[in-house]
N, C-alpha and C. Protein backbone atom coordinates (compact mmCIF):
# COMPACT_ATOMS: atom_id res chain seq x y z
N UNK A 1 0.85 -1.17 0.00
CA UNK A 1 0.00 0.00 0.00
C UNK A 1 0.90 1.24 0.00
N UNK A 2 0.93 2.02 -0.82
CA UNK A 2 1.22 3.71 -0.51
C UNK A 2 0.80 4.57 -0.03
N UNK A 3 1.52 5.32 0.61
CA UNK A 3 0.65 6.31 1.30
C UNK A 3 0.50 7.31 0.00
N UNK A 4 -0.89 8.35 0.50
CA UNK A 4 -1.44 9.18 -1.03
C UNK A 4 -0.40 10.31 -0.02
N UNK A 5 0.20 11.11 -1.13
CA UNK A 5 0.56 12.89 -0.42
C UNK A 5 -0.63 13.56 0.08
N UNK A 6 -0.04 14.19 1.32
CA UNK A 6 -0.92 15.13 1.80
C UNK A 6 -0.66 16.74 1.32
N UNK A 7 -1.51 17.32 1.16
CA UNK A 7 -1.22 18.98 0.75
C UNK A 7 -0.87 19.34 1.80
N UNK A 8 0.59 20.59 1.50
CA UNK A 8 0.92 21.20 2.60
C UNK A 8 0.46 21.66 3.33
N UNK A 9 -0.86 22.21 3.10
CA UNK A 9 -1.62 23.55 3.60
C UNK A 9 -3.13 23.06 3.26
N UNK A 10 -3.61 23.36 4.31
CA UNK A 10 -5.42 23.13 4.38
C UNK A 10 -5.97 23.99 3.76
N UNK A 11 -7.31 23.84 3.58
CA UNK A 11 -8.59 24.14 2.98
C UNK A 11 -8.18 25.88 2.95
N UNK A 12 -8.42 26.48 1.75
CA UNK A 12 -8.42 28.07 2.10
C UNK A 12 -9.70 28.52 2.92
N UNK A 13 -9.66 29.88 3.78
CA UNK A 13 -10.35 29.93 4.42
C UNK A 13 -10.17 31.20 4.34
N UNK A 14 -11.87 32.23 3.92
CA UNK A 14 -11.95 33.39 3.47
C UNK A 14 -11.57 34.51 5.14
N UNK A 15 -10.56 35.43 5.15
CA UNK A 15 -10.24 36.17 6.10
C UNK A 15 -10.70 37.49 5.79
N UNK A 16 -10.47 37.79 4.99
CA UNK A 16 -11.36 39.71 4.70
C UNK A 16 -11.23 40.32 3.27
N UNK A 17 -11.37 41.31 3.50
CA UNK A 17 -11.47 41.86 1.81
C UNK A 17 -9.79 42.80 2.38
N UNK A 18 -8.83 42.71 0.64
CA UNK A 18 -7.80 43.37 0.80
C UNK A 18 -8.09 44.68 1.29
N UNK A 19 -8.85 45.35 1.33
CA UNK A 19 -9.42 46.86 1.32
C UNK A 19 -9.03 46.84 3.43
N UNK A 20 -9.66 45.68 3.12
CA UNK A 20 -9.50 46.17 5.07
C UNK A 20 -7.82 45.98 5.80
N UNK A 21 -7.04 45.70 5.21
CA UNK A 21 -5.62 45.58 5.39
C UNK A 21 -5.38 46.62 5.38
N UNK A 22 -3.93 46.98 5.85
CA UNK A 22 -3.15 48.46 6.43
C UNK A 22 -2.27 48.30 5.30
N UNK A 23 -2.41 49.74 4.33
CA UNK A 23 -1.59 49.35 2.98
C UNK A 23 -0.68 48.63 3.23
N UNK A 24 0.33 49.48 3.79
CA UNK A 24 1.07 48.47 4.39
C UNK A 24 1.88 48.32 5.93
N UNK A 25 1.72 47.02 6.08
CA UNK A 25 1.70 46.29 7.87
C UNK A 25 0.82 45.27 7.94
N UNK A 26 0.77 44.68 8.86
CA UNK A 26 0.40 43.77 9.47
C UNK A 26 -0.96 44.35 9.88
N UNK A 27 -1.83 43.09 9.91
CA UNK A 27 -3.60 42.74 10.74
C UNK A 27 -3.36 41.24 11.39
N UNK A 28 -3.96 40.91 12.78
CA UNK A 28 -3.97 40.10 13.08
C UNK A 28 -4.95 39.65 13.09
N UNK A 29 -5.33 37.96 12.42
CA UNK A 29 -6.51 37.30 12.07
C UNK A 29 -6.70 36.05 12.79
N UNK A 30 -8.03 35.81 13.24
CA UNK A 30 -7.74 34.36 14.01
C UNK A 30 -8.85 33.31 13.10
N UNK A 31 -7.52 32.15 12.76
CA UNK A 31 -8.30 31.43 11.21
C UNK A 31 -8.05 29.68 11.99
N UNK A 32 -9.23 29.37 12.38
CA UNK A 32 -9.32 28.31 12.79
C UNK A 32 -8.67 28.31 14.14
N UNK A 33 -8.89 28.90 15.14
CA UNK A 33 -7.85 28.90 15.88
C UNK A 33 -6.52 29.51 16.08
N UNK A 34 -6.28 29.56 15.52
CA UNK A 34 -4.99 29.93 15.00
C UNK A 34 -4.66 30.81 14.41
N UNK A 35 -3.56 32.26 15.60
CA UNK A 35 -3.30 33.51 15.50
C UNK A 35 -2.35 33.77 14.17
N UNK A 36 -2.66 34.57 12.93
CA UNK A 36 -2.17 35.18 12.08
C UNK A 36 -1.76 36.01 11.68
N UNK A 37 -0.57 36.54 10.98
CA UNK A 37 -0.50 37.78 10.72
C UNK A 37 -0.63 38.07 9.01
N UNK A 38 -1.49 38.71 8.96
CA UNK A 38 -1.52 39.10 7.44
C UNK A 38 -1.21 40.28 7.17
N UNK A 39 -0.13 40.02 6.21
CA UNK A 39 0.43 41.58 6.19
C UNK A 39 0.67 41.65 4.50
N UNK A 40 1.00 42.96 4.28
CA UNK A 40 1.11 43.86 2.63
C UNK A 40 2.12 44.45 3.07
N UNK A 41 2.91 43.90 2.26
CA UNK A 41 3.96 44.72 1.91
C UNK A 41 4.08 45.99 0.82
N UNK A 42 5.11 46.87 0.81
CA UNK A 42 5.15 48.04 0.07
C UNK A 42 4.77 47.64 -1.69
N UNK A 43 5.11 46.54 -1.78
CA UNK A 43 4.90 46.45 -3.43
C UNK A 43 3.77 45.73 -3.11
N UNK A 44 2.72 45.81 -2.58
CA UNK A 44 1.66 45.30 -2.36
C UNK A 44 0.83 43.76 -2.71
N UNK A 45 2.12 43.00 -2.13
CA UNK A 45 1.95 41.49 -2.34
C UNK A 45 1.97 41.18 -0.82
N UNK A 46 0.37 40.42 -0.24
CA UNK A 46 0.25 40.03 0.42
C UNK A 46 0.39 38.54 1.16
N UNK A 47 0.64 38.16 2.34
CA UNK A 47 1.69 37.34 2.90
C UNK A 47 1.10 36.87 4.11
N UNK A 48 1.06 35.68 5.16
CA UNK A 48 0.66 34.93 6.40
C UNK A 48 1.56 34.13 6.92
N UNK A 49 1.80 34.57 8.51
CA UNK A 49 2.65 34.34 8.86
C UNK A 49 1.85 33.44 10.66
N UNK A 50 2.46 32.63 11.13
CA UNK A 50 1.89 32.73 12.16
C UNK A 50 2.15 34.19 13.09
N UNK A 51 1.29 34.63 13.64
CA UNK A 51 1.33 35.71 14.71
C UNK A 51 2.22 35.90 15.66
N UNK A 52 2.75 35.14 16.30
CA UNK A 52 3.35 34.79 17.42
C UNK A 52 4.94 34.31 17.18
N UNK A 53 5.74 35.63 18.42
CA UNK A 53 6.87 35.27 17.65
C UNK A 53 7.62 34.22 18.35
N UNK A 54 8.37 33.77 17.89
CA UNK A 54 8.87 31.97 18.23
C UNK A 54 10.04 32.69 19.43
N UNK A 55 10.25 33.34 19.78
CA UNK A 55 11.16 34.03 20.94
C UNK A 55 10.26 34.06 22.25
N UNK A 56 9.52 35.30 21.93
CA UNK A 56 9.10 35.72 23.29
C UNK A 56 7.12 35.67 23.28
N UNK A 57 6.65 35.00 22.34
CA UNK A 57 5.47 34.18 22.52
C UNK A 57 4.30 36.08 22.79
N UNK A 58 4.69 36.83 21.60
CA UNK A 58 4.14 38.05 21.54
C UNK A 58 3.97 38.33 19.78
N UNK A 59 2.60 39.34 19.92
CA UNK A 59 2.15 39.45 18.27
C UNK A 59 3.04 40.14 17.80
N UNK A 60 2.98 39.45 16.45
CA UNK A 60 3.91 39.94 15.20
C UNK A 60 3.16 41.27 14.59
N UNK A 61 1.90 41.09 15.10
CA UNK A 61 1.29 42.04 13.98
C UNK A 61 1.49 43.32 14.75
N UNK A 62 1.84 43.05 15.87
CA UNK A 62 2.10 44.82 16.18
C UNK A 62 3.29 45.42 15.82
N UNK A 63 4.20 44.32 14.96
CA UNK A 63 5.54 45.21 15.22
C UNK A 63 5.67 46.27 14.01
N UNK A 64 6.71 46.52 13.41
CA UNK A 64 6.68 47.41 12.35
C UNK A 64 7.79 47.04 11.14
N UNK A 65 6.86 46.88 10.01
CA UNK A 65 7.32 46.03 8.58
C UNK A 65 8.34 47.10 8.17
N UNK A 66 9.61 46.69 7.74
CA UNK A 66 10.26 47.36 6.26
C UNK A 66 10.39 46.32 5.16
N UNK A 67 9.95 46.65 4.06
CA UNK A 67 10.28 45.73 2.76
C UNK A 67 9.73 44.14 3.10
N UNK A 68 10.17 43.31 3.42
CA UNK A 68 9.45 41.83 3.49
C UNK A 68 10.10 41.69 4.91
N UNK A 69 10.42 42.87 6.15
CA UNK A 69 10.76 42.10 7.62
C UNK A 69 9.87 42.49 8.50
N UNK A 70 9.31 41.94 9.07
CA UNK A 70 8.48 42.24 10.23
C UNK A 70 9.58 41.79 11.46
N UNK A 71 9.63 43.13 12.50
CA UNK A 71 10.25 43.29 13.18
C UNK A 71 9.21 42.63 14.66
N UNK A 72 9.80 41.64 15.93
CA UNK A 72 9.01 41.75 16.69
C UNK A 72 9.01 42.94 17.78
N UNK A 73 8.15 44.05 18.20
CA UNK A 73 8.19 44.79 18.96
C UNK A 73 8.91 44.65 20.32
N UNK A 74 9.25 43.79 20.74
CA UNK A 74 9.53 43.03 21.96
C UNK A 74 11.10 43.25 22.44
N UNK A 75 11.87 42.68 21.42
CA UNK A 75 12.99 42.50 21.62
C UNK A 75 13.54 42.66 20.25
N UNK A 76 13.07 42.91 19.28
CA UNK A 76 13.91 43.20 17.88
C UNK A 76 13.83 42.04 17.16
N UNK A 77 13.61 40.29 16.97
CA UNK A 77 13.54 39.90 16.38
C UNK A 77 12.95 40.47 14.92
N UNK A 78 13.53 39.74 14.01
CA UNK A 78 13.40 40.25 12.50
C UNK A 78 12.95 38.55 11.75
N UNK A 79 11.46 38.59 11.36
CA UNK A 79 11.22 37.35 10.43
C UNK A 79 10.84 37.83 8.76
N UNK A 80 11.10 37.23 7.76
CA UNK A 80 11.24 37.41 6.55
C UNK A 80 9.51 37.02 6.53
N UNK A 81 8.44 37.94 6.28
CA UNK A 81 7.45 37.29 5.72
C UNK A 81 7.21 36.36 4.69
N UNK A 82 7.75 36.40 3.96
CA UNK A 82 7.98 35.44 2.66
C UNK A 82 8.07 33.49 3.03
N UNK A 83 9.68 33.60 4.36
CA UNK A 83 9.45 32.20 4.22
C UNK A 83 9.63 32.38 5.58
N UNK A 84 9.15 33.25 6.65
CA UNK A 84 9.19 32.82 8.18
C UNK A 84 10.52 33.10 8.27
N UNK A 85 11.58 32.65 8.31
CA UNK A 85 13.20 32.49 8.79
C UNK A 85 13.31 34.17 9.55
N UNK A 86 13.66 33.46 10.88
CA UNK A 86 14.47 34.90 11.68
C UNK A 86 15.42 35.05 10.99
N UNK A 87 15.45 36.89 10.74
CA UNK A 87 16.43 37.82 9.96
C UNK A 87 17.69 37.66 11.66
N UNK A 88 17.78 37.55 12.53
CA UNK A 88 17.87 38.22 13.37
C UNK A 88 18.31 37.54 14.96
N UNK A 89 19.20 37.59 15.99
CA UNK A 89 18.68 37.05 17.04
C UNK A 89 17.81 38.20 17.97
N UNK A 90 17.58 37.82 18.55
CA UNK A 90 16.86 36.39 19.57
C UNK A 90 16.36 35.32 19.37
N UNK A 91 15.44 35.39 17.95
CA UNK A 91 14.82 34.31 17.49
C UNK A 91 16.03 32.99 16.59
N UNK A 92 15.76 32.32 16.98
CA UNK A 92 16.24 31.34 16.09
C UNK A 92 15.29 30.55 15.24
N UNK A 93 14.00 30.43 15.79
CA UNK A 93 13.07 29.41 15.35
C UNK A 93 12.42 30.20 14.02
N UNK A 94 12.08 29.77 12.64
CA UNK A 94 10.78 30.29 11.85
C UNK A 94 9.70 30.50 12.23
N UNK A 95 8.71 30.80 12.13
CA UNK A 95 7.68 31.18 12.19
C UNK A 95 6.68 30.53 11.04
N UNK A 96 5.69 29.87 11.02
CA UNK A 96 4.80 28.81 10.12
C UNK A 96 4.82 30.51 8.81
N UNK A 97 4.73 30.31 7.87
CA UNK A 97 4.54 30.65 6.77
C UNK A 97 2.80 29.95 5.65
N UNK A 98 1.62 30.77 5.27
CA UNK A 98 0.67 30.05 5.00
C UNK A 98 0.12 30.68 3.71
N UNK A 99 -0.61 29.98 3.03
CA UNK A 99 -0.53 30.47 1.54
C UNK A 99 -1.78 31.09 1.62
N UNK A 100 -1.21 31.87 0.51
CA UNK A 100 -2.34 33.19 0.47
C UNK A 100 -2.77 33.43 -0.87
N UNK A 101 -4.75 33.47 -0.84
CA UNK A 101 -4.99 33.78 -2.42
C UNK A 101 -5.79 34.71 -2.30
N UNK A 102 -5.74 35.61 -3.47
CA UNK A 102 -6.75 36.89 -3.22
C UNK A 102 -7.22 37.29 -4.79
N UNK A 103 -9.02 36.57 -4.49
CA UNK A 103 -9.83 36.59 -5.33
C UNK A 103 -9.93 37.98 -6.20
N UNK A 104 -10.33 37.80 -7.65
CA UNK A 104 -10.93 39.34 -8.02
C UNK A 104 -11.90 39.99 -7.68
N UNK A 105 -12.18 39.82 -6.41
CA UNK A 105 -13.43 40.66 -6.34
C UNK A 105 -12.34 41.15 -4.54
N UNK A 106 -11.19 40.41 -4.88
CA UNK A 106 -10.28 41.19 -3.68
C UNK A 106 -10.59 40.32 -2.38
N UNK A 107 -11.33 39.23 -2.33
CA UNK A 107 -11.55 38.53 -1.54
C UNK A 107 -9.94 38.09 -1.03
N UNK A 108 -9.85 38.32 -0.01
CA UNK A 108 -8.54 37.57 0.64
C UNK A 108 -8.70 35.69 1.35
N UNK A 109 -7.97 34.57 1.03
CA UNK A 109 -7.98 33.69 1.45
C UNK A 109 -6.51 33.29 2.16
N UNK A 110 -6.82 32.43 3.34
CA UNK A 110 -5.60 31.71 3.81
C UNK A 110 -5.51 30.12 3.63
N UNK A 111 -4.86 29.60 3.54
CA UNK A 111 -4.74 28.18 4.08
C UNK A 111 -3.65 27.99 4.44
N UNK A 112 -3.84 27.25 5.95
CA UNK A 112 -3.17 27.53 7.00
C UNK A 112 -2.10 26.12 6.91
N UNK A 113 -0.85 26.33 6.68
CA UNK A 113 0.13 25.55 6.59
C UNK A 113 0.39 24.06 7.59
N UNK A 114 0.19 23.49 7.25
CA UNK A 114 -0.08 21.77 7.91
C UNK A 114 0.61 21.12 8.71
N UNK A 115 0.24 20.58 9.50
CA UNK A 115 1.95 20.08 10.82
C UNK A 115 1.77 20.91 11.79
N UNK A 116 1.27 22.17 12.00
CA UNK A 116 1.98 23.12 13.30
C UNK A 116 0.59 23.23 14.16
């Protein structure tokens, strides 16, 4: 018997219309449980990150974005929205990374990355 592949990432799951996002920065979304940060960056490609930073167990979405880093307010950690990876210490750990689709009518979707 084989096992079938599992998809990385679960079911998308509608979070808001792009319009309600902070051009650009971070919103924190709670999608199944589970604290998010959805953020827009300056070239306005949007991105999901888990919320919570893998250091000091505080929101990402409050800190303050340049270019693709969200900084944690806390202590300075730096995570790459793109693929999670701390820019930075304190953090050593990533941060879940979750795919993001955004309908034409601007509908924003997540699906929330699998395992975590």
């Amino acid at each position: 018997m084989t096992a079938q592949p599992q998809s990385a990432y679960g079911e998308p799951v509608h979070v808001c219309h792009e319009g309600d996002l902070p051009a650009v920065g971070a919103a924190q979304a709670q999608i199944e449980g589970r604290l998010v940060a959805i953020v827009r960056t300056e070239d306005g490609e949007i991105h999901a990150i888990d919320d919570t930073c893998t250091h000091a167990n505080v929101s990402l979405a409050e800190g303050e974005l340049t270019g693709c880093m969200l900084e944690c307010w806390l202590h300075g950690s730096v995570f790459d929205v793109r693929t999670g990876d701390p820019a930075n210490l304190p953090a050593t750990v990533p941060v879940a990374v979750h795919q993001v689709t955004v309908d034409d009518a601007g509908e924003v979707y997540v699906a929330l990355a699998a395992g975590r």
